[in-house]
Protein backbone atom coordinates (compact mmCIF):
# COMPACT_ATOMS: atom_id res chain seq x y z
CA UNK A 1 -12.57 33.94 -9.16
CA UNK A 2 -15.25 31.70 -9.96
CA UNK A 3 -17.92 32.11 -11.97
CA UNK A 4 -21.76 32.46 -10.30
CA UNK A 5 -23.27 29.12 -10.40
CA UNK A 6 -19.93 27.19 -10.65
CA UNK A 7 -19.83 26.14 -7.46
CA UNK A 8 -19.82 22.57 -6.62
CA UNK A 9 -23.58 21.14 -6.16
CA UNK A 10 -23.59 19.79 -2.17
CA UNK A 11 -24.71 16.16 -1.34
CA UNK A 12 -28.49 16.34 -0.30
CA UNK A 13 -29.34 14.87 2.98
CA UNK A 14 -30.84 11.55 3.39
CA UNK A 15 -34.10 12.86 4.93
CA UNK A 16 -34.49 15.75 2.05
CA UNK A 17 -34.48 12.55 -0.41
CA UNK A 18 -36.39 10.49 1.27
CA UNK A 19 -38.55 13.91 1.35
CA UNK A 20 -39.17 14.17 -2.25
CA UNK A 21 -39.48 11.07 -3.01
CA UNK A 22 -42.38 10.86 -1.21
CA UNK A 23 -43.73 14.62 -2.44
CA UNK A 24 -43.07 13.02 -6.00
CA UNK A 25 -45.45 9.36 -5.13
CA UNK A 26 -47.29 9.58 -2.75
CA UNK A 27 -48.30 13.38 -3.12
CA UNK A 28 -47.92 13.53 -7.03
CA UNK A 29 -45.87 16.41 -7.28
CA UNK A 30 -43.40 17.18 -10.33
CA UNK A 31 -40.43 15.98 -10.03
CA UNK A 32 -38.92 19.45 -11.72
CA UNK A 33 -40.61 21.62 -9.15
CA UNK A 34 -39.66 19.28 -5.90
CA UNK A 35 -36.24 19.09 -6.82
CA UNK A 36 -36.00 22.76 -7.28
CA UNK A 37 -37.52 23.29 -4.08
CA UNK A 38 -35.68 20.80 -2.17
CA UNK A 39 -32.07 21.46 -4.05
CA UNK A 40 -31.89 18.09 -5.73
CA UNK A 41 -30.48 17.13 -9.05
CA UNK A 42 -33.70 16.66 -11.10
CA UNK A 43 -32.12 13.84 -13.21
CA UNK A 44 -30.72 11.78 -10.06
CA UNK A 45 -33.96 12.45 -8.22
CA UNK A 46 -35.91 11.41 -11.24
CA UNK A 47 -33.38 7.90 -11.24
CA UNK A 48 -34.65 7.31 -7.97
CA UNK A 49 -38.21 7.49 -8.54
CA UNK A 50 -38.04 5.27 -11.48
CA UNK A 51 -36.43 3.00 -9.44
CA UNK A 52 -38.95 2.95 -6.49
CA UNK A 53 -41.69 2.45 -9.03
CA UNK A 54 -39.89 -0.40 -10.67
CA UNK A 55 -39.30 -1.86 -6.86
CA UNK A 56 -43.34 -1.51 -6.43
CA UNK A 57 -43.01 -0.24 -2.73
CA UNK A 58 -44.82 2.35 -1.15
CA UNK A 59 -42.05 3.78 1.26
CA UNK A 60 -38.71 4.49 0.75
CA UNK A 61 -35.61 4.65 2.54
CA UNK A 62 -32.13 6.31 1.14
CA UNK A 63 -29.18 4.61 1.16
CA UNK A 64 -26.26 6.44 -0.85
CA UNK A 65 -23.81 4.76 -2.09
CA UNK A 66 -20.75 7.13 -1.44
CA UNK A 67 -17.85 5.49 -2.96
CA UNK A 68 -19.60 3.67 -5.78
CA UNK A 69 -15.88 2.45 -7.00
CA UNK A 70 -15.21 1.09 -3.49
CA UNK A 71 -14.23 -2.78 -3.62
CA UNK A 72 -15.05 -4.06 -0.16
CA UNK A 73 -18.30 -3.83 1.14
CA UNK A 74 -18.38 -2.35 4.70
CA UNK A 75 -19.42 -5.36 6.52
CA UNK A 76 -15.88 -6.32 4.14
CA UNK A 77 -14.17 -3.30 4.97
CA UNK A 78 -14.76 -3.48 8.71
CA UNK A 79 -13.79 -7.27 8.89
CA UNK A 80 -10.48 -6.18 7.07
CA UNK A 81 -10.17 -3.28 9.89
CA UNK A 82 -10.51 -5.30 12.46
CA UNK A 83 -8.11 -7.62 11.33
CA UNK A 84 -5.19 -5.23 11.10
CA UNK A 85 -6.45 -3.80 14.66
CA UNK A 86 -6.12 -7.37 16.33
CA UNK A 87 -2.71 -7.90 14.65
CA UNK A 88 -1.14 -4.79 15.74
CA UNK A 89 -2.13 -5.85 19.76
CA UNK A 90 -0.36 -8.61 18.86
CA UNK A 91 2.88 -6.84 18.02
CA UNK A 92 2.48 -8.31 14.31
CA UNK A 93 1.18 -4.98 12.62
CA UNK A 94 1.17 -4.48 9.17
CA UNK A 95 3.03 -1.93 7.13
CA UNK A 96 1.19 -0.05 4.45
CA UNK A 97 2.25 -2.84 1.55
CA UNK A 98 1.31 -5.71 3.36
CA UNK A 99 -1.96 -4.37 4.01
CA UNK A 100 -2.36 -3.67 0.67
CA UNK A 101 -0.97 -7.30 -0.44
CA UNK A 102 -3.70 -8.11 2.32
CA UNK A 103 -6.75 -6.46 0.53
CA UNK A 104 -5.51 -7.73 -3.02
CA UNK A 105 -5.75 -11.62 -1.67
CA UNK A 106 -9.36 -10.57 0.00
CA UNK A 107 -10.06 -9.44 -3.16
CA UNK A 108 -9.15 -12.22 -5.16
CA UNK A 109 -10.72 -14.85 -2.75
CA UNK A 110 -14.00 -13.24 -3.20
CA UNK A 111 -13.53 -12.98 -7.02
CA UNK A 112 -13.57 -8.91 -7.08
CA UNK A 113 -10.62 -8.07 -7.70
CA UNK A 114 -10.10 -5.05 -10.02
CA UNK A 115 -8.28 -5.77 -13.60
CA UNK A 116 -5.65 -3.28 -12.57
CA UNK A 117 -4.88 -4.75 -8.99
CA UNK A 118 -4.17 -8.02 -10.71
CA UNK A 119 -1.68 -5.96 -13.16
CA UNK A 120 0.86 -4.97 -10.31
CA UNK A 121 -0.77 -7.85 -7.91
CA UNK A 122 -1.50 -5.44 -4.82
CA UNK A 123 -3.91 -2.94 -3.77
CA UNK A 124 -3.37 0.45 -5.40
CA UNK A 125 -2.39 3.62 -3.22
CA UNK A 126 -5.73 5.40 -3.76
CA UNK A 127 -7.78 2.23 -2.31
CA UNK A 128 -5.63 2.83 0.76
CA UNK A 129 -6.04 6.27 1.07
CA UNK A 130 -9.47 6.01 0.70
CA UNK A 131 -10.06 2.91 3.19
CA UNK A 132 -8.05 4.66 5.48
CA UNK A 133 -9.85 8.27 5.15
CA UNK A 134 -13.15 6.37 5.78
CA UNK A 135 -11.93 4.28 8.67
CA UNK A 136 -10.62 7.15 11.50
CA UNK A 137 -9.82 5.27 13.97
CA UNK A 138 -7.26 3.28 11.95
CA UNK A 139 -4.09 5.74 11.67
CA UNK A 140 0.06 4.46 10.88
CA UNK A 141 1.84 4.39 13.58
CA UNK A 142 5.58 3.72 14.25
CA UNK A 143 5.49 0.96 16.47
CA UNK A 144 8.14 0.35 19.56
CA UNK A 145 10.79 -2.82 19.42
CA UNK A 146 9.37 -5.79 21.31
CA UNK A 147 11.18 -9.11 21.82
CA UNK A 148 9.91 -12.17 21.12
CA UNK A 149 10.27 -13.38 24.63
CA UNK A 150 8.40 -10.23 26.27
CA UNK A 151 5.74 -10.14 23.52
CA UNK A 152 4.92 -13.96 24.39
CA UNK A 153 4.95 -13.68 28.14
CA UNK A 154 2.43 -10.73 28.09
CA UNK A 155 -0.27 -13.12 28.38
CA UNK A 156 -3.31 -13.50 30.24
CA UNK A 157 -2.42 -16.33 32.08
CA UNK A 158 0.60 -14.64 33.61
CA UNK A 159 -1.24 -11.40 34.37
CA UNK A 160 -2.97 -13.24 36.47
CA UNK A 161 -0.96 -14.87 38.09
CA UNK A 162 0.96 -12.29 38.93
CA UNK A 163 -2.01 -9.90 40.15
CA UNK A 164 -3.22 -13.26 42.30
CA UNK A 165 0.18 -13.62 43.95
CA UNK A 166 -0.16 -9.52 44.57
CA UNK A 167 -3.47 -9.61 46.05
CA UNK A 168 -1.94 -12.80 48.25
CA UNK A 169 0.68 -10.75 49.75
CA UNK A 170 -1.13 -7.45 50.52
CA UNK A 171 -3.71 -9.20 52.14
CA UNK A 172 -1.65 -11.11 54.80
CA UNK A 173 1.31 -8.11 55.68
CA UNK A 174 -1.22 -5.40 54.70
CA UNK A 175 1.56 -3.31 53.27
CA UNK A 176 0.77 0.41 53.36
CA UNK A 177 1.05 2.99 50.06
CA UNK A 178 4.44 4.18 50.90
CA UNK A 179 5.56 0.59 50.99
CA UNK A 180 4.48 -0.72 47.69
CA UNK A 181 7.31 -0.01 45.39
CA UNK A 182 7.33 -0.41 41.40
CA UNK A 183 10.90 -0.93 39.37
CA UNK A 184 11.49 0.31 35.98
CA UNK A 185 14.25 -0.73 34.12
CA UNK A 186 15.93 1.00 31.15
CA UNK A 187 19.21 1.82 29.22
CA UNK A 188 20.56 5.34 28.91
CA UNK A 189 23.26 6.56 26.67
CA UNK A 190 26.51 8.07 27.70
CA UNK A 191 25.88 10.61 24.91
CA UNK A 192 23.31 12.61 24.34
CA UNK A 193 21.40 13.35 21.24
CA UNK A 194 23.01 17.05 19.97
CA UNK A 195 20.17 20.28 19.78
CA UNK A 196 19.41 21.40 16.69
CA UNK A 197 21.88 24.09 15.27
CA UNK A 198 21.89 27.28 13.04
CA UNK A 199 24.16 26.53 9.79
CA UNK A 200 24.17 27.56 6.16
CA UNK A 201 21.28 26.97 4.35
CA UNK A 202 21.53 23.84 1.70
CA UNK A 203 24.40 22.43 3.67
CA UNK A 204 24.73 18.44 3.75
CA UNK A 205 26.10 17.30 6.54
CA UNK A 206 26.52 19.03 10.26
CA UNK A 207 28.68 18.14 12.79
CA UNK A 208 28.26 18.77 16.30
CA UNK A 209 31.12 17.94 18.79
CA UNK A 210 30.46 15.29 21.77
CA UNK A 211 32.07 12.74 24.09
CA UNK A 212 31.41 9.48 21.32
CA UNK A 213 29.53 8.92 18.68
CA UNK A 214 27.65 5.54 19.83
CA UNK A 215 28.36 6.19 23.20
CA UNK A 216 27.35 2.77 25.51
CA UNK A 217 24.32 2.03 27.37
CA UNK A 218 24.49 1.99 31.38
CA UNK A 219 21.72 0.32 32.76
CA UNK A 220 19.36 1.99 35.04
CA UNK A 221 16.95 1.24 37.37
CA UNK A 222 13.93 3.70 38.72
CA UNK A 223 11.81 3.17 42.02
CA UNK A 224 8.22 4.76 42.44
CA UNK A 225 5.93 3.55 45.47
CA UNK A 226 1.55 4.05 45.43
CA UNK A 227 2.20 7.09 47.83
CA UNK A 228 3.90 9.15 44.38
CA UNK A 229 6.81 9.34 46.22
CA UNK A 230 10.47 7.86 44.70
CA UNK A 231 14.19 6.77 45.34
CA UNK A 232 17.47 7.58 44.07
CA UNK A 233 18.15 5.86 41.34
CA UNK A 234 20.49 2.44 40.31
CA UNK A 235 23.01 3.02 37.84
CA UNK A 236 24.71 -0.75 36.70
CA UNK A 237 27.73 0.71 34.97
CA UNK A 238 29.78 -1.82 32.16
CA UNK A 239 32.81 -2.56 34.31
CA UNK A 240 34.84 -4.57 35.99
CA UNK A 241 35.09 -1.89 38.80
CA UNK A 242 32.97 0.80 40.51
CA UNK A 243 34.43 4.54 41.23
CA UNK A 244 32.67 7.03 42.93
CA UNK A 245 33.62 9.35 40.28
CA UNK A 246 31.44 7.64 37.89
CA UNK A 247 28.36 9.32 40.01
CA UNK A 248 29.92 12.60 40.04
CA UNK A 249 27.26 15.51 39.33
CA UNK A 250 24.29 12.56 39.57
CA UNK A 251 21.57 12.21 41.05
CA UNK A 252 21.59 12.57 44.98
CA UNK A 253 21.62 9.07 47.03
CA UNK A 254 21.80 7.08 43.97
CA UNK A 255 23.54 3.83 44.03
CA UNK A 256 26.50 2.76 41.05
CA UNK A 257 27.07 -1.04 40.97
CA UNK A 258 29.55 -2.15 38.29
CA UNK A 259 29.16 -5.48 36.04
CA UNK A 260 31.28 -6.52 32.99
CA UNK A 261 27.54 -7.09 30.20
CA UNK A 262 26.36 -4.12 31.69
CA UNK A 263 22.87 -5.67 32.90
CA UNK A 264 21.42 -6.03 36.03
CA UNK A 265 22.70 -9.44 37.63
CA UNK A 266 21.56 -11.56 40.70
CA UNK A 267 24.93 -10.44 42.31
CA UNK A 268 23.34 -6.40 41.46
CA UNK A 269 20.65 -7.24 42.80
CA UNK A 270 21.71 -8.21 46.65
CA UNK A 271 23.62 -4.94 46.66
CA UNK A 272 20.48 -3.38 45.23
CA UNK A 273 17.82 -4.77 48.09
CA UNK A 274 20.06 -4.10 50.73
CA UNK A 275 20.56 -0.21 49.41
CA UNK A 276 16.39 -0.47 48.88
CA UNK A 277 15.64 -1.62 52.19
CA UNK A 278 17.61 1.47 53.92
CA UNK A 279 15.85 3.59 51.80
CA UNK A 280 12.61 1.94 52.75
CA UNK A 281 13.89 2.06 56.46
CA UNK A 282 14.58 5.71 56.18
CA UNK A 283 11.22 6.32 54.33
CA UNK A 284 9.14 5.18 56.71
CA UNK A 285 10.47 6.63 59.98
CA UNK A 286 10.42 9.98 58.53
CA UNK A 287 6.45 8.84 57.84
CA UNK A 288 6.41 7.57 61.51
């Protein structure tokens, strides 16, 4: 329990300094009696008078400055926020220690850099903790695998182009909702990730029994039109041969093509139109 009057003294509000400052100069109060009434420390409100006398001006406007051990300024700070903000839509992120390598070569550059950052030649934890408690919008994230190929083709250039050539083609067939399709294509695993289990406390290691441990990716494709509606799905399986078996207990309607890599191949493709553009065929009659 803690004794009466040991609780921590609260920040004052900008307006209840500004407040007795001006009760203090321009109203020549005591600076005892306004910073009792006004909850102020009498000793930081009397620094702050002095100051304003020293300065010679009539008015004055608070400006704390929370974080007096901070390094970067905040024009500073938010230049360096910014920074790591670009660089992670870029796919080029940086971890925690690179940011912090980052803010140590700021910091030298601009001849600030703190004796003990120059010991271990990076930023230490508690300037990142801090420069990340005052920046909110900045938060680590763990960030998705992108290839080099995909990063560098998501550019504006082809987004437009591709939206142009879209816009080009609706406009002279005049396709309707149900016939606007979108593909997705992705690779699932032939075994699944186990549940969680009940075992003996302090235990190491838990098995789980399942079909492989690695299991091996089949690729498969997903088709959604504007309408919300869907088709069965593609499944490119990694062999030689296709067996109807393969689909057994799938989804109903879906195709299974067959293909040594495993990927989707121009060949998988003709066999995938031609399966499409039943679908489509059946799709819109039953909308006719």
């Amino acid at each position: 329990m803690e004794k009466p009057g040991s609780e921590k003294r609260k920040r004052p509000e900008k307006e209840a300094i500004e407040e007795a400052v001006s009760e203090v100069l321009q109203k020549g109060q005591s600076i005892n009696k306004t910073a009792l009434a006004l909850n102020i420390s009498r000793a930081y409100l009397a620094k702050i008078v002095k100051k304003v006398k020293a300065s010679g001006e009539l008015s004055y406007k608070h400006c704390p400055n929370i974080g007096n051990k901070r390094i970067f300024t905040r024009d500073q700070e938010n230049m360096l926020a910014d920074y790591l903000k670009t660089a992670s839509k870029m796919c080029y992120g940086l971890t925690r220690q690179q940011t912090k390598k980052l803010a140590f070569d700021y910091a030298m550059a601009d001849d600030i850099c703190p004796d003990k950052w120059k010991e271990i030649e990076t930023a230490s934890d508690d300037w990142l903790k801090g420069f990340m408690s005052r920046h909110k919008d900045l938060a680590v994230r763990k960030p998705e695998s992108t290839s080099l190929s995909r990063a560098t083709s998501f550019n504006k250039t082809n987004v437009n182009n591709f939206f142009e050539k879209l816009t080009t083609v609706l406009r002279k067939h005049n396709f309707l909702p149900h016939m606007i399709f979108n593909a997705d294509e992705t690779g699932c695993s032939t075994v699944t990730n186990p549940p969680k289990v009940i075992a003996e406390r302090g235990s190491k290691q838990i098995g789980q029994v399942t079909s492989g441990e690695r299991g091996t990716l089949v690729t498969t494709l997903f088709f959604i039109n504007a309408a919300g509606g869907f088709l069965p799905p593609i499944f490119v399986f990694p062999r030689v041969n296709y067996k109807d078996i393969m689909l057994n207990n799938g989804p109903p309607g879906a195709l299974g093509l067959a293909q040594p890599s495993g990927w989707m191949t121009e060949d998988c493709y003709s066999n995938l139109f031609h399966s499409l553009s039943i679908s489509i065929s059946i799709s819109i009659a039953m909308k006719e």
